[in-house]
Every structure is written in C-alpha cells, then in structure tokens.
C-alpha atoms as a PDB file:
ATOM      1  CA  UNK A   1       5.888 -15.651  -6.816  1.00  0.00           C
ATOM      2  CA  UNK A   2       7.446 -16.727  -3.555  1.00  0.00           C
ATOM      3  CA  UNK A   3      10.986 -14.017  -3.103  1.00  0.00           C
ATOM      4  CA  UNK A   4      13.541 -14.989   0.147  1.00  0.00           C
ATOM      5  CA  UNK A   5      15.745 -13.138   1.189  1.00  0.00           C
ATOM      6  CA  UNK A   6      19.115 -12.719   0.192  1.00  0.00           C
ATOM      7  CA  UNK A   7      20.966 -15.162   2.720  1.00  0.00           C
ATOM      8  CA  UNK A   8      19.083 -18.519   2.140  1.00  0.00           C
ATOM      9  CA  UNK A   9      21.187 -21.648   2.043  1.00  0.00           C
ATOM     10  CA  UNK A  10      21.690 -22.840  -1.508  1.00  0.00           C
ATOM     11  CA  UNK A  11      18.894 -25.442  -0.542  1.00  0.00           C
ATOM     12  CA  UNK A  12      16.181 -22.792  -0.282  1.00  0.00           C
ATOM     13  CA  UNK A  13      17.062 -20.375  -2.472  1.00  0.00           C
ATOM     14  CA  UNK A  14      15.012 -19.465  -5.662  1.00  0.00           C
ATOM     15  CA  UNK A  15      15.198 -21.340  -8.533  1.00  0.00           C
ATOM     16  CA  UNK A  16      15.935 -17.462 -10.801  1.00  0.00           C
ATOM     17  CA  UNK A  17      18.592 -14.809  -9.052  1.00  0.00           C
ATOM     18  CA  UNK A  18      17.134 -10.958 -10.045  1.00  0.00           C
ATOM     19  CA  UNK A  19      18.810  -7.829  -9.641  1.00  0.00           C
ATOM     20  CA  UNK A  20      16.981  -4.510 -10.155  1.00  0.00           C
ATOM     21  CA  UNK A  21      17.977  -0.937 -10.051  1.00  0.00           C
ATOM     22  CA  UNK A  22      15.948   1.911  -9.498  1.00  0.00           C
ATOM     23  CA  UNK A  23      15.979   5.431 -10.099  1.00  0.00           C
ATOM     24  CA  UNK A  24      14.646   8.593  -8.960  1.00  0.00           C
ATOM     25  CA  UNK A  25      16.963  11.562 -11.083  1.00  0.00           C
ATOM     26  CA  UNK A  26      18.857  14.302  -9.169  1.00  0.00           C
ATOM     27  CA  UNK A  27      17.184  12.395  -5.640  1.00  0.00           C
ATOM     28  CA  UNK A  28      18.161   8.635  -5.271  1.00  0.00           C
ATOM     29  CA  UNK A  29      19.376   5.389  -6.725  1.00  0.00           C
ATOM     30  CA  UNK A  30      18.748   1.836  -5.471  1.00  0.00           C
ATOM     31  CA  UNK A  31      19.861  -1.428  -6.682  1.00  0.00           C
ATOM     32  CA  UNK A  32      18.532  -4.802  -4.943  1.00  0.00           C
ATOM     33  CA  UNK A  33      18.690  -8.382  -5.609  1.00  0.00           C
ATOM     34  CA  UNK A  34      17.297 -11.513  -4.371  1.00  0.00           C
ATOM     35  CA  UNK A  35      15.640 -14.819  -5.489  1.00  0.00           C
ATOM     36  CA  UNK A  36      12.584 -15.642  -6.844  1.00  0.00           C
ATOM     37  CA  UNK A  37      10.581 -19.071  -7.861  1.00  0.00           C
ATOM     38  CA  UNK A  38       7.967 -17.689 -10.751  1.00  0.00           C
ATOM     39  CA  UNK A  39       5.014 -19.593 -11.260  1.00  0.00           C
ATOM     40  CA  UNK A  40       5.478 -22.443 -14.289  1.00  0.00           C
ATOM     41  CA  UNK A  41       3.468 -20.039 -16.594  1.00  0.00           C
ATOM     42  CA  UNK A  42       4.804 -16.414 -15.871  1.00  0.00           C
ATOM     43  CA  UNK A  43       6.799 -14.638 -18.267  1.00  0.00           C
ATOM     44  CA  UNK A  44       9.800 -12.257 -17.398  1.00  0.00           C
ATOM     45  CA  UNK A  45       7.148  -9.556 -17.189  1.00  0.00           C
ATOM     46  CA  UNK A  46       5.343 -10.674 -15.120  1.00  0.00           C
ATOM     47  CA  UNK A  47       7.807 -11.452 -12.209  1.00  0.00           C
ATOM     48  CA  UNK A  48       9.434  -7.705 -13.243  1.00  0.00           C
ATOM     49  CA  UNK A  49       6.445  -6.287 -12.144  1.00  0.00           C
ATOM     50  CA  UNK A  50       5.921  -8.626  -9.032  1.00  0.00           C
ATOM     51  CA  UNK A  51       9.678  -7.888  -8.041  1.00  0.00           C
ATOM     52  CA  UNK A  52       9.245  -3.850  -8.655  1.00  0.00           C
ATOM     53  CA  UNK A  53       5.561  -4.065  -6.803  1.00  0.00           C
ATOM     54  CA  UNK A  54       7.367  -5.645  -3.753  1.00  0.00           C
ATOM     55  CA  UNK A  55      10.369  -2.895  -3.711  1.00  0.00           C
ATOM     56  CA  UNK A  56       7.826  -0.568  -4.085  1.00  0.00           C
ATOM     57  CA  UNK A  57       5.230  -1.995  -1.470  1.00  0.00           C
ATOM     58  CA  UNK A  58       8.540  -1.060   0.858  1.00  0.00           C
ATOM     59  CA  UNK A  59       9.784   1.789  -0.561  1.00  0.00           C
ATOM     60  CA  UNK A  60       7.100   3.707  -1.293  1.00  0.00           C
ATOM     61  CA  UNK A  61       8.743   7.071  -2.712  1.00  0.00           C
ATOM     62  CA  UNK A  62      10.536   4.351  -5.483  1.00  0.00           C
ATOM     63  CA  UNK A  63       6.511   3.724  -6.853  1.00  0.00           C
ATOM     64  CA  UNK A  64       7.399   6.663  -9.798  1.00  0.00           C
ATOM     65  CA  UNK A  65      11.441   5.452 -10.001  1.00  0.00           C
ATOM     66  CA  UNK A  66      13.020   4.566 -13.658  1.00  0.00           C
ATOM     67  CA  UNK A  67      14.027   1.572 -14.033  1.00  0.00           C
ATOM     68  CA  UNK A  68      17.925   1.045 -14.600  1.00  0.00           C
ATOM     69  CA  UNK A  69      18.890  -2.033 -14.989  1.00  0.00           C
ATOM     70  CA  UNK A  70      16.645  -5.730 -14.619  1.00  0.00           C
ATOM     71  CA  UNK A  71      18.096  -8.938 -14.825  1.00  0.00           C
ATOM     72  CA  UNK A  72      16.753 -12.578 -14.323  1.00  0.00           C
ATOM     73  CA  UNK A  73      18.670 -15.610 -14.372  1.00  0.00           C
ATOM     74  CA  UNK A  74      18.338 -19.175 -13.505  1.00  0.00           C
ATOM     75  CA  UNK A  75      19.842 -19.111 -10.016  1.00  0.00           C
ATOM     76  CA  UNK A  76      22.222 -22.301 -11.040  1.00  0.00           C
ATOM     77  CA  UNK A  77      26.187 -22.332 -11.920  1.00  0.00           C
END
C-alpha cells in the first residue's frame, strides 16, 4: 500500500482518504489522516493494519494505543 502525504494535488492523491485515531488512556490521543491506494485484493483489514503499522513504525509509544475511531473511503466527491 503506497500512503502520501496529506498535501498531494488531487492528481496524486490516493484513490481511499483514511482517518484514524489513537489512544493511549489518562496519557495521549492522536488522530491522523491521509491517503492510501490498497492493493486490488486487500480488504479494509488489511490496509487498517498497514495504516496503524506505519503510525506506529513513527510513533512508537502508540504500538499498545486503542483504537478510536477508523474510517476508509473512496477519496472521490
């Protein structure tokens, strides 16, 4: 899964928008977002746990963090 960051022109964006929100209780909360262009076989769980593994890979004190909120959408109006 190829993710850019958040301030791509339109024509290199993702084809899905994601937003995810972590937290840690009583220490920290985080909510990011981005796009993302899943491979033609990978299911929302898959690119759930690419997106978190990627959050995580910088943020490594997130690695044990609930999970919030999720949400993947085609990145289209």
């Amino acid at each position: 899964m190829k993710l850019s960051p958040n301030t791509a022109p339109a024509s290199a964006q993702g084809s899905h928008m994601w937003v995810l929100t972590l937290d840690l209780p009583g220490r920290t909360m985080a909510t990011h977002y981005g796009t993302s262009t899943p491979a033609a076989n990978a299911t929302r769980y898959d690119v759930f746990l690419a997106i978190r593994s990627f959050l995580v890979a910088d943020n490594p004190e997130m690695a044990s963090a609930n999970t919030v909120f999720f949400s993947l959408e085609p990145n289209r109006l």
